[in-house]
C-alpha atoms as a PDB file:
ATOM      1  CA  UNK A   1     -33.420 -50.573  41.711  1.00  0.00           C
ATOM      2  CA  UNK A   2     -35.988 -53.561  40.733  1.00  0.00           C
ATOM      3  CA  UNK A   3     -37.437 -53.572  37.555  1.00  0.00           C
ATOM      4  CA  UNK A   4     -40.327 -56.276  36.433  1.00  0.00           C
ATOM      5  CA  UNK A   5     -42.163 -57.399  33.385  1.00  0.00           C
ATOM      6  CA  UNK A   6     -45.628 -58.137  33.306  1.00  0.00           C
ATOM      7  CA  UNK A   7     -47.296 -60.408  30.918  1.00  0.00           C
ATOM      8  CA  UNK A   8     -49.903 -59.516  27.493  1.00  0.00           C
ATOM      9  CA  UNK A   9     -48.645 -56.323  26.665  1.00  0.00           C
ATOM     10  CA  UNK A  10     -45.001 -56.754  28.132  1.00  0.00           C
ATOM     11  CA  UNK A  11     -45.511 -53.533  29.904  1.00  0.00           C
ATOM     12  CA  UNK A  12     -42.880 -52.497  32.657  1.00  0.00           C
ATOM     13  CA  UNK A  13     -43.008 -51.751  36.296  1.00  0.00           C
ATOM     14  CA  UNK A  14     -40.119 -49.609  37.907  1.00  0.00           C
ATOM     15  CA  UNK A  15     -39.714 -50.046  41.498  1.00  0.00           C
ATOM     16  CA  UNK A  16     -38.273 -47.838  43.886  1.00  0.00           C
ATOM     17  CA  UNK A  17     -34.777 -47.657  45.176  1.00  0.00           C
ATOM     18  CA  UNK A  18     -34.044 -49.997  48.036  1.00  0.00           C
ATOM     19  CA  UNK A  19     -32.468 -48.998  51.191  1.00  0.00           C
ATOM     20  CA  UNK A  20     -28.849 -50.309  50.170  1.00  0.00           C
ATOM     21  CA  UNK A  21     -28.741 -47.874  46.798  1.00  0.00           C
ATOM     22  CA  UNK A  22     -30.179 -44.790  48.934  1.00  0.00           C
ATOM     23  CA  UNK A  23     -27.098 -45.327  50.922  1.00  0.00           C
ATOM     24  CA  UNK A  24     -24.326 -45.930  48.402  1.00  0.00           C
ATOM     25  CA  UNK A  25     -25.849 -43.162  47.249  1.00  0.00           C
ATOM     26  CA  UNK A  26     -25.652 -40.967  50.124  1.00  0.00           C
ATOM     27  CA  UNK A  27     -22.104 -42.190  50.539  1.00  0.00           C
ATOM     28  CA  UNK A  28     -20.992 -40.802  47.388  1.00  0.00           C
ATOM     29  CA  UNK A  29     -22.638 -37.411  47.625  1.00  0.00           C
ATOM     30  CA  UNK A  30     -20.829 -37.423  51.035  1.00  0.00           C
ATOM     31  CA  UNK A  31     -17.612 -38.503  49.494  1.00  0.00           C
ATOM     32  CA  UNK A  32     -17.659 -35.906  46.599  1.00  0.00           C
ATOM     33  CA  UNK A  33     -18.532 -32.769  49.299  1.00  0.00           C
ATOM     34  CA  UNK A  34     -15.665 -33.860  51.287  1.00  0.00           C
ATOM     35  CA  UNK A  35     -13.660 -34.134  48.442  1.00  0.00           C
ATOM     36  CA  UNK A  36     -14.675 -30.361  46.936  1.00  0.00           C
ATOM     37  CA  UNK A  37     -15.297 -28.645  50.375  1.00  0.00           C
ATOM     38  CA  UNK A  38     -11.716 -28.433  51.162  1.00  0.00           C
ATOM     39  CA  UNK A  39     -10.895 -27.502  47.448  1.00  0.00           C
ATOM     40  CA  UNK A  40     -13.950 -24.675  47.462  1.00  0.00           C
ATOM     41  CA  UNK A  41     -12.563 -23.246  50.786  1.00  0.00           C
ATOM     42  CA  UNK A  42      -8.701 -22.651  49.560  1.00  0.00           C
ATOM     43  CA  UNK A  43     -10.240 -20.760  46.729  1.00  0.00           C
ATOM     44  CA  UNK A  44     -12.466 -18.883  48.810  1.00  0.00           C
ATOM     45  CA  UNK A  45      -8.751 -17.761  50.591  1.00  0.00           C
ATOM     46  CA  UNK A  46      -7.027 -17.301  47.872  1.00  0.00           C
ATOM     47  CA  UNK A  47      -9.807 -14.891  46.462  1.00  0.00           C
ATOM     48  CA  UNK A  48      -9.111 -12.846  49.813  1.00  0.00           C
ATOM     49  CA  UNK A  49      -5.515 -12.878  49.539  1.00  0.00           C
ATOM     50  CA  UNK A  50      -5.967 -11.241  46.607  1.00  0.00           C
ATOM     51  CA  UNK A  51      -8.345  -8.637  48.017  1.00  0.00           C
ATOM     52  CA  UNK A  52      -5.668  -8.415  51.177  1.00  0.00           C
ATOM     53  CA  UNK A  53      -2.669  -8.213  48.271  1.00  0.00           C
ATOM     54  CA  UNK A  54      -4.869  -5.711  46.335  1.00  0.00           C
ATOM     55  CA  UNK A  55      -5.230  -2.901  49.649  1.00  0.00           C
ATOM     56  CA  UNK A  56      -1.208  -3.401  50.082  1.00  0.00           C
ATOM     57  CA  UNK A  57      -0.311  -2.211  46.844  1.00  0.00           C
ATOM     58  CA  UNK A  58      -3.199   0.630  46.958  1.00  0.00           C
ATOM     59  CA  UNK A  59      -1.539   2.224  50.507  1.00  0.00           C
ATOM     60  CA  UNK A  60       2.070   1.578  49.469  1.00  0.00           C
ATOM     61  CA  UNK A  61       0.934   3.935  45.876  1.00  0.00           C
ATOM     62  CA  UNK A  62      -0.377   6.719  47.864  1.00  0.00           C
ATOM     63  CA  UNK A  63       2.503   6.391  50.169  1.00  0.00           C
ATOM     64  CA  UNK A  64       4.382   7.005  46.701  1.00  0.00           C
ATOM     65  CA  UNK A  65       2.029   9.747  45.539  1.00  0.00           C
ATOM     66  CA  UNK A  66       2.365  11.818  48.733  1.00  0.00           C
ATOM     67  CA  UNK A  67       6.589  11.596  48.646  1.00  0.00           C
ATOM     68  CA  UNK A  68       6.137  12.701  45.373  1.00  0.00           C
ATOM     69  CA  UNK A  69       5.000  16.373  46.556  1.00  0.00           C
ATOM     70  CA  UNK A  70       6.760  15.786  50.129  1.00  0.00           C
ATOM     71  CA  UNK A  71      10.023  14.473  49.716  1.00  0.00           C
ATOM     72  CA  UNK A  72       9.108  11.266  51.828  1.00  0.00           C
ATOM     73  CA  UNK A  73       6.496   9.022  53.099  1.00  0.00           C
ATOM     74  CA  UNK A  74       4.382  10.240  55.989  1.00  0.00           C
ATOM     75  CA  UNK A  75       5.486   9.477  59.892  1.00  0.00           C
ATOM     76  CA  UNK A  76       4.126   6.457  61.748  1.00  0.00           C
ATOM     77  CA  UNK A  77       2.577   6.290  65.615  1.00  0.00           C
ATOM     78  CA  UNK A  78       4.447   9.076  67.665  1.00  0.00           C
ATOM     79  CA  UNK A  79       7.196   9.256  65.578  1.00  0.00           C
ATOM     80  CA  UNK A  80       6.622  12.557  63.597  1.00  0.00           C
ATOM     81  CA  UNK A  81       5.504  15.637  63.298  1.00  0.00           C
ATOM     82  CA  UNK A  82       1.703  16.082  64.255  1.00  0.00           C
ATOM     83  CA  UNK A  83      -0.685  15.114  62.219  1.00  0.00           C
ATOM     84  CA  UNK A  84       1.726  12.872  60.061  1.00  0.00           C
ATOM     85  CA  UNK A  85       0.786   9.149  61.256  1.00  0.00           C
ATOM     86  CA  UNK A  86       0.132   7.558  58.740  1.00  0.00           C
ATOM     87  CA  UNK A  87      -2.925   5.498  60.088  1.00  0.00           C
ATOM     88  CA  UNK A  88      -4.882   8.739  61.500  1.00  0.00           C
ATOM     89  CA  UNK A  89      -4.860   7.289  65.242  1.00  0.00           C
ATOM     90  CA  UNK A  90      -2.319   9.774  66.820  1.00  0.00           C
ATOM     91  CA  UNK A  91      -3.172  13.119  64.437  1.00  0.00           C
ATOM     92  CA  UNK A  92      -4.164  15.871  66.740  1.00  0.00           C
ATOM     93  CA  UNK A  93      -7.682  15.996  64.830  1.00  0.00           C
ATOM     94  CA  UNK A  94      -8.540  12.664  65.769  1.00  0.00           C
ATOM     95  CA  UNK A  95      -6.876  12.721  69.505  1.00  0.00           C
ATOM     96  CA  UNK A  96      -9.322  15.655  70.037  1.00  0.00           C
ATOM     97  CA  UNK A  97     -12.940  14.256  68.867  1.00  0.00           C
ATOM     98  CA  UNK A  98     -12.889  10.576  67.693  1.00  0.00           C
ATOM     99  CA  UNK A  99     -16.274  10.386  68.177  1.00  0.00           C
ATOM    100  CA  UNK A 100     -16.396  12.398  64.930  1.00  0.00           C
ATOM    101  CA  UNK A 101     -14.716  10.198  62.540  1.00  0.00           C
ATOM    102  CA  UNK A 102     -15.216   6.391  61.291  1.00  0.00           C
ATOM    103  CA  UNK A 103     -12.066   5.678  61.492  1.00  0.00           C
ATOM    104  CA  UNK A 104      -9.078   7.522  62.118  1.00  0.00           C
ATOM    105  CA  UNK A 105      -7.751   6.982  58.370  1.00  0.00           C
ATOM    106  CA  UNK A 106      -9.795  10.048  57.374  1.00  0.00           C
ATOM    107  CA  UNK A 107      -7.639  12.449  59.037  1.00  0.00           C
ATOM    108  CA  UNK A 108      -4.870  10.823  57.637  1.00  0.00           C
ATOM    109  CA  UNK A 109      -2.416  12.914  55.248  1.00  0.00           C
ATOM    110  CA  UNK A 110      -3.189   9.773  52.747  1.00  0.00           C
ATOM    111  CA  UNK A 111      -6.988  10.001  53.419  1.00  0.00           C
ATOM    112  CA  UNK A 112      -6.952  11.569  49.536  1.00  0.00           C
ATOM    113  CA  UNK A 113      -4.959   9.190  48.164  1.00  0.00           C
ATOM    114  CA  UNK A 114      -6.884   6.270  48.983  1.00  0.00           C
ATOM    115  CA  UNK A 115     -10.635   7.466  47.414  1.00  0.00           C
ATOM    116  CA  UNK A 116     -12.266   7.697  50.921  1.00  0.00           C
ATOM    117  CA  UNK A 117     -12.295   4.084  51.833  1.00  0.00           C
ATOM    118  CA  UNK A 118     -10.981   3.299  55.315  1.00  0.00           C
ATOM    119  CA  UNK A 119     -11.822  -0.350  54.283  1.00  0.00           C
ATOM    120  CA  UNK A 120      -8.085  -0.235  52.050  1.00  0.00           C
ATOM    121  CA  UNK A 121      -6.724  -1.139  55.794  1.00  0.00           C
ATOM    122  CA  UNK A 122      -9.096  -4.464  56.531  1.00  0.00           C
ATOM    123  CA  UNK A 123      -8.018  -7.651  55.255  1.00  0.00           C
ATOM    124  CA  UNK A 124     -11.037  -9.582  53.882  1.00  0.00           C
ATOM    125  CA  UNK A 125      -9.976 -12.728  55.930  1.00  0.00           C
ATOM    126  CA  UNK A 126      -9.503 -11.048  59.264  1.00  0.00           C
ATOM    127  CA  UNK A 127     -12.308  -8.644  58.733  1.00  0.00           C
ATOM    128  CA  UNK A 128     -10.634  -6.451  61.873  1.00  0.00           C
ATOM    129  CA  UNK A 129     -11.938  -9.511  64.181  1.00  0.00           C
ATOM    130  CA  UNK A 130      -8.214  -8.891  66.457  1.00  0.00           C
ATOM    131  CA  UNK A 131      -8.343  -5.298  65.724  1.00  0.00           C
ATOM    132  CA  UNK A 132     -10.870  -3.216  64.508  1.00  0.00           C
ATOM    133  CA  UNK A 133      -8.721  -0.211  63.207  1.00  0.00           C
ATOM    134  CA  UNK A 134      -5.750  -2.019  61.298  1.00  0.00           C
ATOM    135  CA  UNK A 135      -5.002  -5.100  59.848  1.00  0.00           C
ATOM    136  CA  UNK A 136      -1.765  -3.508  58.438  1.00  0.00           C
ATOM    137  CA  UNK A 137       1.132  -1.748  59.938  1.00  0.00           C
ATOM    138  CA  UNK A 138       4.390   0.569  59.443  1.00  0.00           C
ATOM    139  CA  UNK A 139       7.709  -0.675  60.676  1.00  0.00           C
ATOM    140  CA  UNK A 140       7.713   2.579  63.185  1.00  0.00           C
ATOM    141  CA  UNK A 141      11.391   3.340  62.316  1.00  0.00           C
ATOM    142  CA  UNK A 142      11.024   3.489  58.495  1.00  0.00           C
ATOM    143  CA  UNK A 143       8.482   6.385  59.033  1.00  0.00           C
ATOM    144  CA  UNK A 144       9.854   9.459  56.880  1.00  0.00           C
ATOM    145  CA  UNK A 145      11.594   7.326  54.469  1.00  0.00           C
ATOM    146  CA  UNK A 146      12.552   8.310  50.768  1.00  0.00           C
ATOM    147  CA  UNK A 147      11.252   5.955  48.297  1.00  0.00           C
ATOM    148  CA  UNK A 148      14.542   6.019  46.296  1.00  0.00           C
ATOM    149  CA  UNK A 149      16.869   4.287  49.732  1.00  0.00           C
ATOM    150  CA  UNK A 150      18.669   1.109  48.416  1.00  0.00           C
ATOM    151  CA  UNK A 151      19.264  -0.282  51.562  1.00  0.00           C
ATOM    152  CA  UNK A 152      18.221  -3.555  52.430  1.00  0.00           C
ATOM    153  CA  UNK A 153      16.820  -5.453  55.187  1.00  0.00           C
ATOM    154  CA  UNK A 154      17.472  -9.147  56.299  1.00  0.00           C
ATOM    155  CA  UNK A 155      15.796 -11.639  58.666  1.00  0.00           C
ATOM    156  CA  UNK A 156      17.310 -14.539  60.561  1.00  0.00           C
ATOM    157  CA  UNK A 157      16.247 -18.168  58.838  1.00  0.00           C
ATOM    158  CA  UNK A 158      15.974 -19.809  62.193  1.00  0.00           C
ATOM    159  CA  UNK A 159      15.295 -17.335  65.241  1.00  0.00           C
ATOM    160  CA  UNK A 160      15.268 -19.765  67.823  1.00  0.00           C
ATOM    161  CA  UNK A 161      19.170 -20.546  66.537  1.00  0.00           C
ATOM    162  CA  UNK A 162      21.773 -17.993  67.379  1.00  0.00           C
ATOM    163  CA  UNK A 163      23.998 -17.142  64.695  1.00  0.00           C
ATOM    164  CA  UNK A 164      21.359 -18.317  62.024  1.00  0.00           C
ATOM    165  CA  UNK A 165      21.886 -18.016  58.075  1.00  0.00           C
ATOM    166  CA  UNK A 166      20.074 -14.142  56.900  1.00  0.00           C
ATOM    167  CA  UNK A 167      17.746 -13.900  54.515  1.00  0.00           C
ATOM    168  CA  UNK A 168      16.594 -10.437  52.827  1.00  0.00           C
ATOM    169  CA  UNK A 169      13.687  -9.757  52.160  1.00  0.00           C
ATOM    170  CA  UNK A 170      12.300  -8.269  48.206  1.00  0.00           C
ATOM    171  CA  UNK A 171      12.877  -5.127  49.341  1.00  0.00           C
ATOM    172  CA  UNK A 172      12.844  -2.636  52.562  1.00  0.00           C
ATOM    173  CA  UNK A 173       9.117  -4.023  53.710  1.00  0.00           C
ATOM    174  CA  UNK A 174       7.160  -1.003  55.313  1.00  0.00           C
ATOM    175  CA  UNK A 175       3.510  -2.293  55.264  1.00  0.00           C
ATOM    176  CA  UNK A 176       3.357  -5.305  57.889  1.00  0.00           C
ATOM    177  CA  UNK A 177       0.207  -8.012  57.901  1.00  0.00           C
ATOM    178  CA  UNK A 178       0.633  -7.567  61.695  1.00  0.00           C
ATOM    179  CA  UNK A 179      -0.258 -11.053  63.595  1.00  0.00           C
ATOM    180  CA  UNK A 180      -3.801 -10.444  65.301  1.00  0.00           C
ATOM    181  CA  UNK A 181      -2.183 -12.348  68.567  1.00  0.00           C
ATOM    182  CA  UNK A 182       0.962 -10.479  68.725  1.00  0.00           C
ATOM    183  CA  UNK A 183       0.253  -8.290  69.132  1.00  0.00           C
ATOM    184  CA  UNK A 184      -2.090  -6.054  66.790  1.00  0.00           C
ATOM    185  CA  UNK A 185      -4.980  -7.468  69.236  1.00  0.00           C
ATOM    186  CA  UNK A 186      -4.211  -5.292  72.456  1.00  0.00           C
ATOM    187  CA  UNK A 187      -1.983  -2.518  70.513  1.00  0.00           C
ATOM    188  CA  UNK A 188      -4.038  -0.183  68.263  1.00  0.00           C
ATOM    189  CA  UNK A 189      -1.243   2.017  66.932  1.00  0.00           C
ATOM    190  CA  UNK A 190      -0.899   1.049  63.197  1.00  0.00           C
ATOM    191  CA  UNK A 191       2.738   0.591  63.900  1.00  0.00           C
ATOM    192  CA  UNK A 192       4.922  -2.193  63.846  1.00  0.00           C
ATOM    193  CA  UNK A 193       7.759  -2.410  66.405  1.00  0.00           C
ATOM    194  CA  UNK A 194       9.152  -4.955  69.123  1.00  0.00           C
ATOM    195  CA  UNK A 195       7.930  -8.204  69.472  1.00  0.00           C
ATOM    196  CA  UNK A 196       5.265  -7.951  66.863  1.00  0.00           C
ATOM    197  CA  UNK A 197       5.208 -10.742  64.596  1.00  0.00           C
ATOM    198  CA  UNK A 198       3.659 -10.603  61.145  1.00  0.00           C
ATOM    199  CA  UNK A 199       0.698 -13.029  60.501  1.00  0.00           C
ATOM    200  CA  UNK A 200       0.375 -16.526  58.783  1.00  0.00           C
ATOM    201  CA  UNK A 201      -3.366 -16.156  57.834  1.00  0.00           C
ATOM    202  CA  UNK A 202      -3.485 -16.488  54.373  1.00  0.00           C
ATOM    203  CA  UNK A 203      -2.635 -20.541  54.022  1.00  0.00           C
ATOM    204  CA  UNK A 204       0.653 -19.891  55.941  1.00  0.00           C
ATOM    205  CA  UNK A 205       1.856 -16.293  54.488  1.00  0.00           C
ATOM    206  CA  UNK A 206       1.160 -13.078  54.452  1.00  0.00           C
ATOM    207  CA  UNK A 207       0.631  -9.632  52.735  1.00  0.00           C
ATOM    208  CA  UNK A 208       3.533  -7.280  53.103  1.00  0.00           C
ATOM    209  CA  UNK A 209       4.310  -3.952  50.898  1.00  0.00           C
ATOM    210  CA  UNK A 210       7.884  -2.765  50.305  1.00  0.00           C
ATOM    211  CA  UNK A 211       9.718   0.933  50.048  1.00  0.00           C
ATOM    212  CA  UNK A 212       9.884   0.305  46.158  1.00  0.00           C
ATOM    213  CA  UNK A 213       6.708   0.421  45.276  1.00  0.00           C
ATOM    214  CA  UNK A 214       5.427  -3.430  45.313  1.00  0.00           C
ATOM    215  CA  UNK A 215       3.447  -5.786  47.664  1.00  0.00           C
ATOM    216  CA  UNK A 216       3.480  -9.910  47.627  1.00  0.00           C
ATOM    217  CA  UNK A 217       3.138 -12.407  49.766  1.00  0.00           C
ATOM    218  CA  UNK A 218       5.625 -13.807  52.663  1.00  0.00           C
ATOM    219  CA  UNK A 219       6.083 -16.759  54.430  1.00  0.00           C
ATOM    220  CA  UNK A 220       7.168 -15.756  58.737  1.00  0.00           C
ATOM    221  CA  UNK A 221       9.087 -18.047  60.143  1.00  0.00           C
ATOM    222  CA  UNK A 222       6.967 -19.786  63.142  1.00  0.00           C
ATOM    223  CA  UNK A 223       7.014 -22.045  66.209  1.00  0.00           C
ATOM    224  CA  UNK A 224       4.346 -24.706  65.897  1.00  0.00           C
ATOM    225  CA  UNK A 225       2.126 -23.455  68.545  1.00  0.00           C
ATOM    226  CA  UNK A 226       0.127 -20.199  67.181  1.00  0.00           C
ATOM    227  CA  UNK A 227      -1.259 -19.735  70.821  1.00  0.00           C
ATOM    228  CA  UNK A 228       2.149 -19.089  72.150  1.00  0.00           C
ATOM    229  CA  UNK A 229       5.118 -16.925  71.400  1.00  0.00           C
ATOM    230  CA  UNK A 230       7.967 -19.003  71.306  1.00  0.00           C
ATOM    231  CA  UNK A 231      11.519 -18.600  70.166  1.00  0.00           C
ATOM    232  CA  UNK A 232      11.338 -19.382  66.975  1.00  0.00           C
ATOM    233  CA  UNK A 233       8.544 -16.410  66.179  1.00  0.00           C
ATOM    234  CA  UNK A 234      10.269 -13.884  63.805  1.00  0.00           C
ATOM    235  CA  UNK A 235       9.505 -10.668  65.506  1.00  0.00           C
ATOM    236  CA  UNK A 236      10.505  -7.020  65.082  1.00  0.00           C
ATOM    237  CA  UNK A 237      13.674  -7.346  67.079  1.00  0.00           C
ATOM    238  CA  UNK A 238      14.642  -9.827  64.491  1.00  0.00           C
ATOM    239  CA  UNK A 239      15.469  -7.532  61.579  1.00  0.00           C
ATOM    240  CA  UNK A 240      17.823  -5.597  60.616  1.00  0.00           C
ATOM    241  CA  UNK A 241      18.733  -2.514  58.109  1.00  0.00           C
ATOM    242  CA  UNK A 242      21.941  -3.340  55.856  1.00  0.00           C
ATOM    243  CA  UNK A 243      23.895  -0.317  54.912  1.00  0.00           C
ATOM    244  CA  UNK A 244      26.576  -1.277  52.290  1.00  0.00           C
ATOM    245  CA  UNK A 245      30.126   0.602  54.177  1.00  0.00           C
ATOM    246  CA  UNK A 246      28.040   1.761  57.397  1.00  0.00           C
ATOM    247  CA  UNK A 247      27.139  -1.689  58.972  1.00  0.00           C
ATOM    248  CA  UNK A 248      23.869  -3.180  60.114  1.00  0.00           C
ATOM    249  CA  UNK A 249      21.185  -1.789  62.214  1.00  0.00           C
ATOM    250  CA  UNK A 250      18.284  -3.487  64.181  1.00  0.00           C
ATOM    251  CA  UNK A 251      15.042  -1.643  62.986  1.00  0.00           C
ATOM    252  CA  UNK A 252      12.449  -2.628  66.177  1.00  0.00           C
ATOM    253  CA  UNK A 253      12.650   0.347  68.417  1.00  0.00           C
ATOM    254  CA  UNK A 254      12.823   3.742  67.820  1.00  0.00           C
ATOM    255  CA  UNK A 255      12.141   7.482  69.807  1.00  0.00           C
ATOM    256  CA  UNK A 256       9.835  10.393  68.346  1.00  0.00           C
ATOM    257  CA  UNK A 257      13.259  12.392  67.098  1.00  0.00           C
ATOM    258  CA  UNK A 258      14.296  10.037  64.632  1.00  0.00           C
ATOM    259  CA  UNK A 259      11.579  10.487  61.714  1.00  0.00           C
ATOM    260  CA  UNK A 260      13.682  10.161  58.542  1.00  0.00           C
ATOM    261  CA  UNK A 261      16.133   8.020  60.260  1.00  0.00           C
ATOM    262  CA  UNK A 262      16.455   5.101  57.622  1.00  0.00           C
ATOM    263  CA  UNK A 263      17.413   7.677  55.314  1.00  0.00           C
ATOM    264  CA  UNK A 264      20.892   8.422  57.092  1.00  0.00           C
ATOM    265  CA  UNK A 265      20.951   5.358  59.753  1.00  0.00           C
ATOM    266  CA  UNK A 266      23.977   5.671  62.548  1.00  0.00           C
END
């Protein structure tokens, strides 16, 4: 920017910018936006991770407040008695007139333990874009479980490597963050089971809730191509339940007649 004197009075004359400052100028604003953008957007996700971490810990306490006054947590997709899936989708009610319902949380046996909001199941990042009923799941074979089991569950380190180091996880995880490509996309059941993985959304890691009451955040182990499903994709058929003096069991298939099974495993 130019600035001149005139003579007599010694007044002043400011020019305008020139072409070169408007774009250093540009340039910086430029520089600074792509600077903060990336920095504004990772706190954007991390606000919804806490949302996401915020609905775990809500189901996984009215999971606890209904084995309080039944003995055990309610039964997962076709594994059950009726009317006990946890997620609505399979409860006779439902099954009969869905046109009737929002969702098919409300004729859930947790419905009243969640204050009416069938939202508790959409994670603010996925906002049900893969599947518009659940964004969480059950590990199918852990439905009926007591909330008191200390069991444990582990997880291969490296799945593409046979005889891999095990891991366990904080506790017996129940609640799943269910990948939206495998395979929560195509499978509506709120359960979790075979070669369903568990999603990376949320900068790499996701949401899960465990048997003893808490929720945090897990990192999957993952191939490098999201697109695909490759060996080293920790999946269902991955884990297993630990039994201190009975042995291990793998926990990714199960049949209608074993509700309760974690509870006694064999």
């Amino acid at each position: 920017m130019r600035l001149t004197e005139t003579g007599g009075g010694r007044g002043r004359r400011v020019g305008a910018f020139t072409l070169i400052e408007l774009l250093v100028v540009i340039a910086i604003l430029a520089l600074l936006i792509s600077i903060l953008l990336p920095a504004l957007q990772n706190a954007r996700e991390q606000s919804r991770a806490v949302v996401c971490l915020s609905n775990q810990r809500q189901l996984i306490a009215s999971m606890f407040l209904y084995a309080e006054e039944e003995g055990c947590i309610p039964g997962a997709y076709w594994q059950g008695a009726i009317d006990l899936d946890w997620g609505g989708r399979n409860n006779a009610s439902y099954q009969q007139d869905p046109e009737r319902y929002e969702h098919p949380m409300q004729t859930s046996v947790l419905w009243p333990y969640v204050s009416g909001m069938d939202d508790i199941l959409e994670c603010p990042t996925a906002q049900r874009s893969a599947n518009t009923v659940y964004d969480y799941t059950m590990i199918i074979r852990f439905a009926g479980a007591r909330t008191d089991l200390r069991w444990w569950v582990t997880y291969p380190e490296r799945p593409e490597r046979t005889g891999s180091p095990r891991r366990r996880f904080d506790a017996i995880p129940l609640l799943i963050e269910e990948d939206e490509f495998w395979y929560n996309a195509p499978v509506d059941d709120g359960s979790w089971a075979n070669l369903d993985q568990i999603t990376d959304r949320h900068n790499g890691a996701a949401n899960l809730a465990y048997l003893n009451g808490t929720a945090g955040k897990f990192t999957s182990p993952k191939g490098s191509k999201p697109r695909l499903q490759e060996n080293a994709d920790l999946t269902a058929r991955h884990l297993r339940l630990v039994v201190e003096g009975k042995g291990e069991y793998p926990v990714w298939s199960s049949n209608a007649n074993e509700f309760g099974w974690v509870n006694h495993p064999g």
